[in-house]
PDB file of N, CA and C in Angstrom:
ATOM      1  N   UNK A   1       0.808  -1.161   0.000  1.00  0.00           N
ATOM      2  CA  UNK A   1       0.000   0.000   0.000  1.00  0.00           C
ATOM      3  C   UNK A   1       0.869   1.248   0.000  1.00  0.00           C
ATOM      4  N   UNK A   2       0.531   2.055  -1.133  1.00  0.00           N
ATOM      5  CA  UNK A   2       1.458   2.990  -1.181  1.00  0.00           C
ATOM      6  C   UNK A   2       0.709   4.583  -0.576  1.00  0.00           C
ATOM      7  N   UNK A   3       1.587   5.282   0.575  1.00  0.00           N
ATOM      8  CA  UNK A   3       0.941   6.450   0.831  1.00  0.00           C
ATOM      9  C   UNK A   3       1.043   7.322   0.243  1.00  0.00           C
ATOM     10  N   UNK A   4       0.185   8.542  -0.255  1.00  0.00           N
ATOM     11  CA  UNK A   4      -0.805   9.228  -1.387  1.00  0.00           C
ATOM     12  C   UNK A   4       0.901  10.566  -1.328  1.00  0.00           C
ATOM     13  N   UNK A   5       1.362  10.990  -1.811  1.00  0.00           N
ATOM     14  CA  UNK A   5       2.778  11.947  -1.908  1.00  0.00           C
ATOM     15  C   UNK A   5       2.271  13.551  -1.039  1.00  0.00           C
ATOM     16  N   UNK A   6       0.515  14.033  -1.170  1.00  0.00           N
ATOM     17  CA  UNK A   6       0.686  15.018  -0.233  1.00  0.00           C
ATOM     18  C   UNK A   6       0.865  14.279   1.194  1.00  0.00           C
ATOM     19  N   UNK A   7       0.490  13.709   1.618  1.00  0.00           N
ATOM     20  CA  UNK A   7       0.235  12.981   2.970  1.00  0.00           C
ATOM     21  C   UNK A   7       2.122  13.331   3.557  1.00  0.00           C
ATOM     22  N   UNK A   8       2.777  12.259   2.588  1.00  0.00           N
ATOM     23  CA  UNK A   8       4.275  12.292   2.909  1.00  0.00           C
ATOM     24  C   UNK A   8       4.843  13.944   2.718  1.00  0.00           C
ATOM     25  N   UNK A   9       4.327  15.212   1.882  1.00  0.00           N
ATOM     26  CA  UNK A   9       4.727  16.016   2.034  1.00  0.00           C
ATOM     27  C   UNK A   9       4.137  16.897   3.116  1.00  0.00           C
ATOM     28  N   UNK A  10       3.460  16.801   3.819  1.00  0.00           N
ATOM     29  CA  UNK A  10       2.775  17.065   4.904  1.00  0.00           C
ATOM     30  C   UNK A  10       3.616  16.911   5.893  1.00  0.00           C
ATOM     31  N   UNK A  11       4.461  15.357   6.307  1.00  0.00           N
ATOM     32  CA  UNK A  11       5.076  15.146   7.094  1.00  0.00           C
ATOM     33  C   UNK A  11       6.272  15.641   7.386  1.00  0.00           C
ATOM     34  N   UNK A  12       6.863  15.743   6.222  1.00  0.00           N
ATOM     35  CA  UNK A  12       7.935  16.172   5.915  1.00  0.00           C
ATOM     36  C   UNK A  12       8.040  17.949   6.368  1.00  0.00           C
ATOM     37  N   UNK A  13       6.624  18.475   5.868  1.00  0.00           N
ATOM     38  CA  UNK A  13       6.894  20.028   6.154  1.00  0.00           C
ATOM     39  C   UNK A  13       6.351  20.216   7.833  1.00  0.00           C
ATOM     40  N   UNK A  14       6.085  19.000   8.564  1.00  0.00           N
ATOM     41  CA  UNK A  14       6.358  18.880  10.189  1.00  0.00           C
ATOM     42  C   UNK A  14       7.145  18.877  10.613  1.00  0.00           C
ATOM     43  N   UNK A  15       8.160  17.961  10.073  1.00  0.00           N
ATOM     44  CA  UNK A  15       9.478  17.596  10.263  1.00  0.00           C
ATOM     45  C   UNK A  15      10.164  18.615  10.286  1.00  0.00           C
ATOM     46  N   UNK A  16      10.237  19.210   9.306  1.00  0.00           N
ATOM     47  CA  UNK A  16      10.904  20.595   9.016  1.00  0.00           C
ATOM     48  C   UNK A  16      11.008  21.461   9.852  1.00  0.00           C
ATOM     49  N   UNK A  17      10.006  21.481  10.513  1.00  0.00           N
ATOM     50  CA  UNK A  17       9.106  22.423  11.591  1.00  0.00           C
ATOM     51  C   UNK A  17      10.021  22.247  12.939  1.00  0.00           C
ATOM     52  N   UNK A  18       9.939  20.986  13.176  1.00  0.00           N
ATOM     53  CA  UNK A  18      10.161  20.367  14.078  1.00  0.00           C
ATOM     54  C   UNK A  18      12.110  20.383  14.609  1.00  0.00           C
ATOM     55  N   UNK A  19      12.628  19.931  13.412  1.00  0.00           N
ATOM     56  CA  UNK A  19      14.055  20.069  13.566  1.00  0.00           C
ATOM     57  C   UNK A  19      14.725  20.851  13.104  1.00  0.00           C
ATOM     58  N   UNK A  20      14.067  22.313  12.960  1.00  0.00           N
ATOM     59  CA  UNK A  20      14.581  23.635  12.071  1.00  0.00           C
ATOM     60  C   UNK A  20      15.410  23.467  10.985  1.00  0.00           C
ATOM     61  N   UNK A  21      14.914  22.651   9.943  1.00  0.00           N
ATOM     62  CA  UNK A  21      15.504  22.982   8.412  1.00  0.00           C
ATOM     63  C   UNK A  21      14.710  22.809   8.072  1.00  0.00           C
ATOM     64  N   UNK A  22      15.362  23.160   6.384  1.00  0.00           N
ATOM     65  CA  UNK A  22      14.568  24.022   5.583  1.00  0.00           C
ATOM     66  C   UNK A  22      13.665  22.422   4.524  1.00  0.00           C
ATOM     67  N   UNK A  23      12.587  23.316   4.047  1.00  0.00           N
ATOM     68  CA  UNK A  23      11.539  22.450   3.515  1.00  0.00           C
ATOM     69  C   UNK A  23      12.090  22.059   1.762  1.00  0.00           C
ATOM     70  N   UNK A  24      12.285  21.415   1.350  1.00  0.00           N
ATOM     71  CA  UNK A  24      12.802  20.762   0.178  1.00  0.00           C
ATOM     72  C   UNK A  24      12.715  19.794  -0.216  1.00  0.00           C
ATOM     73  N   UNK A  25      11.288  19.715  -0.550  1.00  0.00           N
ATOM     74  CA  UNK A  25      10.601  18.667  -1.595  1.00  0.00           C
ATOM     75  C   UNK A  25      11.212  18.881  -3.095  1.00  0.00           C
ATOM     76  N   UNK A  26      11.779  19.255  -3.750  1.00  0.00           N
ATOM     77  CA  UNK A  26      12.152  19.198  -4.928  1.00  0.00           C
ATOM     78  C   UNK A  26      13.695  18.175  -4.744  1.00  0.00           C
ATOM     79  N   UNK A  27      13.742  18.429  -3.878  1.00  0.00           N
ATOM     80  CA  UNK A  27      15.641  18.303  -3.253  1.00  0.00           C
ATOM     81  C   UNK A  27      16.635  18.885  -4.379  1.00  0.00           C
ATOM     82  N   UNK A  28      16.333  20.347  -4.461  1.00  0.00           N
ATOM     83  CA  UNK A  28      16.956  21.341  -5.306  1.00  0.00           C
ATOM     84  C   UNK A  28      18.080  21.585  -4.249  1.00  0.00           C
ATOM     85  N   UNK A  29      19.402  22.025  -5.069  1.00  0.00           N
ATOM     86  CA  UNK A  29      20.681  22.458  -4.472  1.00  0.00           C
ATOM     87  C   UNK A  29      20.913  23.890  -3.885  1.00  0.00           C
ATOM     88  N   UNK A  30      20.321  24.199  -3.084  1.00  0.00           N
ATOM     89  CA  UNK A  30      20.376  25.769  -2.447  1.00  0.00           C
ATOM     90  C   UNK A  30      21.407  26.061  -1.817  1.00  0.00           C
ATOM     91  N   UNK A  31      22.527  25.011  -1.566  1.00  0.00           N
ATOM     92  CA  UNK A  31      23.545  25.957  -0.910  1.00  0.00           C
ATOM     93  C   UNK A  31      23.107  26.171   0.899  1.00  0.00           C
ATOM     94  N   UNK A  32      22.337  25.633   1.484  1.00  0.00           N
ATOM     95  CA  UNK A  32      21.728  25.834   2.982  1.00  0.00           C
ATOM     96  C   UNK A  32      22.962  25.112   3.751  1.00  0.00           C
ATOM     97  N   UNK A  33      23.336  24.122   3.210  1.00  0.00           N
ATOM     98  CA  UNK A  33      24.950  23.733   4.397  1.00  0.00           C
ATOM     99  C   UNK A  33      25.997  24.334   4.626  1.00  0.00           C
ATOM    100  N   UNK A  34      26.342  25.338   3.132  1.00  0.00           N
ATOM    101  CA  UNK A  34      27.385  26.048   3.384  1.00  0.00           C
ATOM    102  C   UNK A  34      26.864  27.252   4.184  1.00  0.00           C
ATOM    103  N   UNK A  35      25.235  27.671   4.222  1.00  0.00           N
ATOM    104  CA  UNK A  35      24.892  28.790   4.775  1.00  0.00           C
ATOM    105  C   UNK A  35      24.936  28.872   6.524  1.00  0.00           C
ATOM    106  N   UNK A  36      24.964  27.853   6.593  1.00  0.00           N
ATOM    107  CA  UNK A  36      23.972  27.417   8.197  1.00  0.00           C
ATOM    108  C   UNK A  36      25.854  27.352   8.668  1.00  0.00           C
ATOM    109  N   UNK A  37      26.824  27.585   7.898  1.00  0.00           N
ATOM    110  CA  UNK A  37      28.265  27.030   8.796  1.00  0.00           C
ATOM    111  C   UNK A  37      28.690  28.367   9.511  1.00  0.00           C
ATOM    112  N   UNK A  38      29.635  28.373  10.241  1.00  0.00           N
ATOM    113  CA  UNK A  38      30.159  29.635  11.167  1.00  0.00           C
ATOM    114  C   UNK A  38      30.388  30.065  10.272  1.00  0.00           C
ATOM    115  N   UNK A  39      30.178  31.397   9.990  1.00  0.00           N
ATOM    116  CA  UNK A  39      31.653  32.639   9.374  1.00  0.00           C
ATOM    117  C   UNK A  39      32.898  32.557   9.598  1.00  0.00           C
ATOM    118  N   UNK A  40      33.751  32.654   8.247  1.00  0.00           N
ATOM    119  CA  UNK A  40      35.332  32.057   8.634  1.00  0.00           C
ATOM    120  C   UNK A  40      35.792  33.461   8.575  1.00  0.00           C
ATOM    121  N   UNK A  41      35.452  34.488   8.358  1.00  0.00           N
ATOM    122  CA  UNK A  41      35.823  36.234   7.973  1.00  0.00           C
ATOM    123  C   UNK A  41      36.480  36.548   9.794  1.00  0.00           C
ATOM    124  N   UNK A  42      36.233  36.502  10.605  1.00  0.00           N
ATOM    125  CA  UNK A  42      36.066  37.251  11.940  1.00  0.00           C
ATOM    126  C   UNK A  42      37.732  36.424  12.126  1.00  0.00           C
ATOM    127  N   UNK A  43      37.655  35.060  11.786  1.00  0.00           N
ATOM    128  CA  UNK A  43      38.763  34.280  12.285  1.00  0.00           C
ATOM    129  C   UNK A  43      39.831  34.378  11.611  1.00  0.00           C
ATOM    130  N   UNK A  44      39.738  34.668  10.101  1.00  0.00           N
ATOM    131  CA  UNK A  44      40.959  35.030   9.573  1.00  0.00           C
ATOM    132  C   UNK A  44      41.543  36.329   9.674  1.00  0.00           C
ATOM    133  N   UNK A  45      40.350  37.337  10.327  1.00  0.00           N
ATOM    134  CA  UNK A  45      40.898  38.565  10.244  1.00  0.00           C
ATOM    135  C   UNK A  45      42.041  38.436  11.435  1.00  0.00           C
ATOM    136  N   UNK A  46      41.553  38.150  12.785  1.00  0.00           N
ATOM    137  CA  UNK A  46      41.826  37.839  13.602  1.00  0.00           C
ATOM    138  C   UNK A  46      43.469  36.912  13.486  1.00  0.00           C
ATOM    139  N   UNK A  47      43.977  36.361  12.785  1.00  0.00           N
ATOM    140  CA  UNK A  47      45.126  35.600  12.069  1.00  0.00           C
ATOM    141  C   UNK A  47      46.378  36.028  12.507  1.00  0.00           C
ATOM    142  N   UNK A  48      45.627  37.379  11.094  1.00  0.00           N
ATOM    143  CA  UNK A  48      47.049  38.164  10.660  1.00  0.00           C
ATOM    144  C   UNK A  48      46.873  39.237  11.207  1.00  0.00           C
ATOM    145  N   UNK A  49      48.142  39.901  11.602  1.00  0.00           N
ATOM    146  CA  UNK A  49      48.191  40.899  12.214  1.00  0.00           C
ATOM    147  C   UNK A  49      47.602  42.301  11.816  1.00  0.00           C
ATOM    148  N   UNK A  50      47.602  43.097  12.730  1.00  0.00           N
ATOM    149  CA  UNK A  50      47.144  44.379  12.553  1.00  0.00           C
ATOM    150  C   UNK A  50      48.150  45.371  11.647  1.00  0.00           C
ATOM    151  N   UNK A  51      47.648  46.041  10.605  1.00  0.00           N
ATOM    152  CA  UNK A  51      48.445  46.929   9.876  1.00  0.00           C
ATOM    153  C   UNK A  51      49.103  48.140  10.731  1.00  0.00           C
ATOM    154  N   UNK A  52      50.196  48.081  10.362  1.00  0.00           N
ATOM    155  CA  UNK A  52      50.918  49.090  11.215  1.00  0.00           C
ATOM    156  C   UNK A  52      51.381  50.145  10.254  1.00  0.00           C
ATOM    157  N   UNK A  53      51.648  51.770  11.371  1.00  0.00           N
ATOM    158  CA  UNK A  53      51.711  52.615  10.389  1.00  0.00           C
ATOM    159  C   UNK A  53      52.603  52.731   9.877  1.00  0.00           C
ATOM    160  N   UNK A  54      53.032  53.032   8.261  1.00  0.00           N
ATOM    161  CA  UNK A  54      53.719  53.296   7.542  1.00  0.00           C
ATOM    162  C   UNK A  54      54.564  54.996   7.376  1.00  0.00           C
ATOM    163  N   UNK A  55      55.996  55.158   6.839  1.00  0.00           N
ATOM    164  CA  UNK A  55      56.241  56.482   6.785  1.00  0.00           C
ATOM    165  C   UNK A  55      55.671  56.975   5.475  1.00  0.00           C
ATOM    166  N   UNK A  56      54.962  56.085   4.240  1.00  0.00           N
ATOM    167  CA  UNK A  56      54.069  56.498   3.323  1.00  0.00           C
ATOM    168  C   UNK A  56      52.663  56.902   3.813  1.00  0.00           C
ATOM    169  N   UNK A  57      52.153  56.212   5.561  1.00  0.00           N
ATOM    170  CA  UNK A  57      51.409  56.611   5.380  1.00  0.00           C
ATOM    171  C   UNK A  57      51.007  57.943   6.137  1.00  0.00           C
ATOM    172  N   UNK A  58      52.086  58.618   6.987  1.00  0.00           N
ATOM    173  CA  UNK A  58      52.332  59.448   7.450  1.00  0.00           C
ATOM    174  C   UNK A  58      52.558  60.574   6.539  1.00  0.00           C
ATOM    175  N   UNK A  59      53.456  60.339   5.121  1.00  0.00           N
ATOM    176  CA  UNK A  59      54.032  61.656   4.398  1.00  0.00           C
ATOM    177  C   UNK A  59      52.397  62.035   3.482  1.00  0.00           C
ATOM    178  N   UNK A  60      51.039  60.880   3.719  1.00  0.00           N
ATOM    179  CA  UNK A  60      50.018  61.364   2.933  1.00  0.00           C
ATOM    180  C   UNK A  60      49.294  61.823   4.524  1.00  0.00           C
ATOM    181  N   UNK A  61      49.084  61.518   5.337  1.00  0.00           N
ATOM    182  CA  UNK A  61      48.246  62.329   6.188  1.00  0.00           C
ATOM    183  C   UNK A  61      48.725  63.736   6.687  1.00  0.00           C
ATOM    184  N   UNK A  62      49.989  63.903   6.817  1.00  0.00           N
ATOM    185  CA  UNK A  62      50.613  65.125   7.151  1.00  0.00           C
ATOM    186  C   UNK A  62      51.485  65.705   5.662  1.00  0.00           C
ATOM    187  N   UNK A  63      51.557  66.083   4.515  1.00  0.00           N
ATOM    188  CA  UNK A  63      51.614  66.397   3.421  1.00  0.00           C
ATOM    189  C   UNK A  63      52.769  67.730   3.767  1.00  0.00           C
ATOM    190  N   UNK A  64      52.482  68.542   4.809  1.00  0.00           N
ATOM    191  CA  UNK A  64      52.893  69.968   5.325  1.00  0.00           C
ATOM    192  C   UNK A  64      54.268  69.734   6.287  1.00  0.00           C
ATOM    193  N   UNK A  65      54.662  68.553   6.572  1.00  0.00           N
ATOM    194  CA  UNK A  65      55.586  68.177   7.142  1.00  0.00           C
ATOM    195  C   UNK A  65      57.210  67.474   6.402  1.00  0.00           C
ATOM    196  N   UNK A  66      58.156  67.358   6.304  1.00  0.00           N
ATOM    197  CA  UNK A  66      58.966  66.552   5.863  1.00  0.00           C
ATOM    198  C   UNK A  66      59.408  65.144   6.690  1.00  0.00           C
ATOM    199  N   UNK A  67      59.242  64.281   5.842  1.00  0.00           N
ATOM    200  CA  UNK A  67      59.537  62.712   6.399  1.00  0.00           C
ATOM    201  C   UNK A  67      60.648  62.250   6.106  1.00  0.00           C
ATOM    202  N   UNK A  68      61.092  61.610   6.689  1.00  0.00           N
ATOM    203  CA  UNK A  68      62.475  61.484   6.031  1.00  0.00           C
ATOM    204  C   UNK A  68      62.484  59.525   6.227  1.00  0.00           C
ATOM    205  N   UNK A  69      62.688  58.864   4.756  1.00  0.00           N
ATOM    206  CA  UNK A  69      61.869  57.187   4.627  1.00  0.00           C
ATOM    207  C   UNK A  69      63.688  56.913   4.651  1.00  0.00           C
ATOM    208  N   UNK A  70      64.181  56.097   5.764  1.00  0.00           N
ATOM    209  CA  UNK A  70      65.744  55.475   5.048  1.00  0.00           C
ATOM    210  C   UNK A  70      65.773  54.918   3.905  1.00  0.00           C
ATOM    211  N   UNK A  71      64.999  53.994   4.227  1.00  0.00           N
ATOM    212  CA  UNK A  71      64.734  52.479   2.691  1.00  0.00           C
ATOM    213  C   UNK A  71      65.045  53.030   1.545  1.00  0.00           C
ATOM    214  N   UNK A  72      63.863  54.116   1.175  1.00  0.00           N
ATOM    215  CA  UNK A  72      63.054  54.610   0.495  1.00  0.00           C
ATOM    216  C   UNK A  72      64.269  55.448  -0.168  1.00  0.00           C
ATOM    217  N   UNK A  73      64.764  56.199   0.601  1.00  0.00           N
ATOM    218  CA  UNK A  73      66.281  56.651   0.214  1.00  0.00           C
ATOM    219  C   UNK A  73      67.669  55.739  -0.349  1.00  0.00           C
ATOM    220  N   UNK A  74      67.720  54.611   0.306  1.00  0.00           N
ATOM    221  CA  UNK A  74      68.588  53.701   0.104  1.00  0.00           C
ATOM    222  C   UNK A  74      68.256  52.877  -1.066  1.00  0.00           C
ATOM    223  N   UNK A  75      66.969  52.833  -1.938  1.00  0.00           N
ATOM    224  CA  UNK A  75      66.728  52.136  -3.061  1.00  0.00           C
ATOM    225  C   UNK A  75      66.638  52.860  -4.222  1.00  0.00           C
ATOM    226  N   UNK A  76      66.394  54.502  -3.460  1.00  0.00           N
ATOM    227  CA  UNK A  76      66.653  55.266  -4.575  1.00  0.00           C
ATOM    228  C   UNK A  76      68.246  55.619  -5.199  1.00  0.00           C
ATOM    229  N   UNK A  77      68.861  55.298  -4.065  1.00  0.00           N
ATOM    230  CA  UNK A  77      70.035  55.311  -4.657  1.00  0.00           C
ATOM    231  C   UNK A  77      70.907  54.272  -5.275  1.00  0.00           C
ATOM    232  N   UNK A  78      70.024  52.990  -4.681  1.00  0.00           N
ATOM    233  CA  UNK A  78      70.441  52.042  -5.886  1.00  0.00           C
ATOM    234  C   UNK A  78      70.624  52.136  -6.862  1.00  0.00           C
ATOM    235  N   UNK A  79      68.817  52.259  -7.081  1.00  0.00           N
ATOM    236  CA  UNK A  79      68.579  52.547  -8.475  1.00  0.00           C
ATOM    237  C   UNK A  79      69.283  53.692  -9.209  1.00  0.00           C
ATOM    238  N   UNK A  80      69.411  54.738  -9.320  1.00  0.00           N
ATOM    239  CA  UNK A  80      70.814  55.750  -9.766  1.00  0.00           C
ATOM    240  C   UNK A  80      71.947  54.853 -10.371  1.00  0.00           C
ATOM    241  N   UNK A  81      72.734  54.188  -8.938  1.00  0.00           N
ATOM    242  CA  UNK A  81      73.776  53.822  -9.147  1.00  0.00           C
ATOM    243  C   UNK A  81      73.413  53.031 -10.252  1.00  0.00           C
ATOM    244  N   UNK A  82      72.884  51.775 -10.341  1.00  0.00           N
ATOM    245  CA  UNK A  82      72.476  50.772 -11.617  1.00  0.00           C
ATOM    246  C   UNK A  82      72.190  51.935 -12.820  1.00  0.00           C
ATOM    247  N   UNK A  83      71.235  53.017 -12.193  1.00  0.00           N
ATOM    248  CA  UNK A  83      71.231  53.554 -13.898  1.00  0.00           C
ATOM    249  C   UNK A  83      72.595  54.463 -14.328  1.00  0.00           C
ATOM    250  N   UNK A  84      73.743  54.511 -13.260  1.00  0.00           N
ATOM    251  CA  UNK A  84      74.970  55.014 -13.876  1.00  0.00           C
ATOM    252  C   UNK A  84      75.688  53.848 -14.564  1.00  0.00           C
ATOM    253  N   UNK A  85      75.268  52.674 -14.176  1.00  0.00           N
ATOM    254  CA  UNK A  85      75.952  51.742 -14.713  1.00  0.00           C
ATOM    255  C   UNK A  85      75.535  51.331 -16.082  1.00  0.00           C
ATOM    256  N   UNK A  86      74.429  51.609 -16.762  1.00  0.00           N
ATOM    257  CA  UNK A  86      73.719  51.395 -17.720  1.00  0.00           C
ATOM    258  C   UNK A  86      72.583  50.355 -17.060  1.00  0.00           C
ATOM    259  N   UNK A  87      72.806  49.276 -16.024  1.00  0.00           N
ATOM    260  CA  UNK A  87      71.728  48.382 -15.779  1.00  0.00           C
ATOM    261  C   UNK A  87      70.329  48.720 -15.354  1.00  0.00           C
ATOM    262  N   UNK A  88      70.324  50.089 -14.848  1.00  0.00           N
ATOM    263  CA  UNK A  88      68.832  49.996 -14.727  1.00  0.00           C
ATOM    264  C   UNK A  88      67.772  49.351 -15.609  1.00  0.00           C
ATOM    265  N   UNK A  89      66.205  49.866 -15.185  1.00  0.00           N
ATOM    266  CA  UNK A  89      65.003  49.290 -15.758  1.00  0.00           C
ATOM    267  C   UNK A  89      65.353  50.006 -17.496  1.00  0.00           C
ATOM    268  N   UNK A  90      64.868  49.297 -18.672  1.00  0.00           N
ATOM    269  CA  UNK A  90      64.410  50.295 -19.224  1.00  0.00           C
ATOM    270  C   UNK A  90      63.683  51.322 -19.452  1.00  0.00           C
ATOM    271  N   UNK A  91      63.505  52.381 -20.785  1.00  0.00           N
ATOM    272  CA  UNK A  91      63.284  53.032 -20.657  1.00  0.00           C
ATOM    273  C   UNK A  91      61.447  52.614 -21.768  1.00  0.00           C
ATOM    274  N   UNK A  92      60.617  53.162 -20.618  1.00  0.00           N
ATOM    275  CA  UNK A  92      58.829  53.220 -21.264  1.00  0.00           C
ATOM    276  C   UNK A  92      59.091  53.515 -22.516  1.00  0.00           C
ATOM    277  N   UNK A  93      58.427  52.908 -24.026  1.00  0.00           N
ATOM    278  CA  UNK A  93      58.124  53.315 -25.075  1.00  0.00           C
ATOM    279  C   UNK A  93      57.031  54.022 -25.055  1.00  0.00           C
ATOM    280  N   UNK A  94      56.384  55.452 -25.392  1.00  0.00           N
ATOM    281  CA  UNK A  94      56.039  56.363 -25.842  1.00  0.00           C
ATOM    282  C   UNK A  94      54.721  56.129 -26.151  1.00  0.00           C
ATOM    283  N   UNK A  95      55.197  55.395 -27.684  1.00  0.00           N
ATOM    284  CA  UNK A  95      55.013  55.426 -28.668  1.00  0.00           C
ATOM    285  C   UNK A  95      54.088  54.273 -29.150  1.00  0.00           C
ATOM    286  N   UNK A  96      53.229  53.500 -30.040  1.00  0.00           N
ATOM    287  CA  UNK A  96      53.472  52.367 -30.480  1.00  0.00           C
ATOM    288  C   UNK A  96      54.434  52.219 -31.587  1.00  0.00           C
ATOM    289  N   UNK A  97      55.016  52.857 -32.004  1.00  0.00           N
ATOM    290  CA  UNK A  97      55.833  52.593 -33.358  1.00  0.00           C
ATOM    291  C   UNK A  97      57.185  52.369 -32.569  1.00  0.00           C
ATOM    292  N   UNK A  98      57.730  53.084 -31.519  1.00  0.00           N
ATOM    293  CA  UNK A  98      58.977  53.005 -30.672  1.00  0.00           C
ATOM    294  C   UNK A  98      58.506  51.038 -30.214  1.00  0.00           C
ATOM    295  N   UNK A  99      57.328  50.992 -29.653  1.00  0.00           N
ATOM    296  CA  UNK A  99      57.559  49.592 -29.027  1.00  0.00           C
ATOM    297  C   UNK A  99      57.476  48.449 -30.678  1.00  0.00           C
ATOM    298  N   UNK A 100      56.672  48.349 -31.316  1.00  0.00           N
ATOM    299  CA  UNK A 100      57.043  48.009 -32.648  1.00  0.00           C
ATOM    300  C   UNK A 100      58.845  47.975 -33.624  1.00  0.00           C
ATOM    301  N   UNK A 101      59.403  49.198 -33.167  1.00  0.00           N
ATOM    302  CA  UNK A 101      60.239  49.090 -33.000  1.00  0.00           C
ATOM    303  C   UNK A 101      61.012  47.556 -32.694  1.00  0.00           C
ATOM    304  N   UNK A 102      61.226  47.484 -31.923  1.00  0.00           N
ATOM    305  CA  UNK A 102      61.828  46.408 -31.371  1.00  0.00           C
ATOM    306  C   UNK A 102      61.298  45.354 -31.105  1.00  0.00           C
ATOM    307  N   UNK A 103      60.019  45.398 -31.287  1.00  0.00           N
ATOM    308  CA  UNK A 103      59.690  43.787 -30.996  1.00  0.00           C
ATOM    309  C   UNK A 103      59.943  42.643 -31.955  1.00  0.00           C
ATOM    310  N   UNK A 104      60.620  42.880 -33.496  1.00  0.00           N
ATOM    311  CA  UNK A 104      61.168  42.003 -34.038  1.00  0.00           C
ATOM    312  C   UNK A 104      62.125  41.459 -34.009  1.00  0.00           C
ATOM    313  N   UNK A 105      63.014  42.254 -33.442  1.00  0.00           N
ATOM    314  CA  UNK A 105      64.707  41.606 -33.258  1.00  0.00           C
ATOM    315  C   UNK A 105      64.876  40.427 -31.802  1.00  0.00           C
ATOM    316  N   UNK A 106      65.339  39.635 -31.834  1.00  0.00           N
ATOM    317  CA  UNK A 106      65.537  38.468 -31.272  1.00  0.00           C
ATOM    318  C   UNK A 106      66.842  38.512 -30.974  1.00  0.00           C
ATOM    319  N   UNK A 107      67.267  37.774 -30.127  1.00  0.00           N
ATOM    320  CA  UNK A 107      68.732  37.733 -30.551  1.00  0.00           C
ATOM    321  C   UNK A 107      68.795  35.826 -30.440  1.00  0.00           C
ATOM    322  N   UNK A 108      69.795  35.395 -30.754  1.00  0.00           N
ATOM    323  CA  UNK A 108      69.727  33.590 -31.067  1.00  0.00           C
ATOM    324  C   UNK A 108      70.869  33.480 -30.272  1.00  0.00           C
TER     325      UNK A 108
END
């Protein structure tokens, strides 16, 4: 004897009732397990450390002041030195015909 399908969906939307989830007679994929889990946001923030202040971020809040960055100094003078040497970065093409330029030559 087979029971009539509202009867069993009846029960089912008791059930539901009963053990607080959700009603899903289709048994469509909604995504409700990943919903119903803790938030992982609070715990990863929590991880990694707190941002600390920067002398970039000091020379933008106080603009009217002089900062003085070591690093910031010490890479600029790298860089110099490499570009007295010829090694620096190159130099930006312009142009498209400057970067055209050169994009055929290869060397083997």
């Amino acid at each position: 004897m087979a029971v009539a399908r509202s009867r069993v969906l009846d029960l089912m939307k008791v059930q539901c009732r009963i053990f607080n989830t959700t009603f899903n007679p289709d048994r469509l994929r909604t995504g409700n397990k990943i919903l119903r889990q803790r938030l992982r946001g609070p715990t990863l923030a929590q991880y990694y450390p707190r941002r600390v202040v920067t002398i970039r971020d000091l020379r933008k809040a106080y603009p009217d002041y002089e900062v003085w960055d070591e690093k910031e100094e010490e890479r600029l003078e790298h860089v110099g030195m490499l570009k007295a040497k010829g090694k620096g970065p190159p130099k930006k093409k312009r142009t498209a015909e400057e970067s055209k330029k050169f994009a055929g030559k290869k060397k083997r």
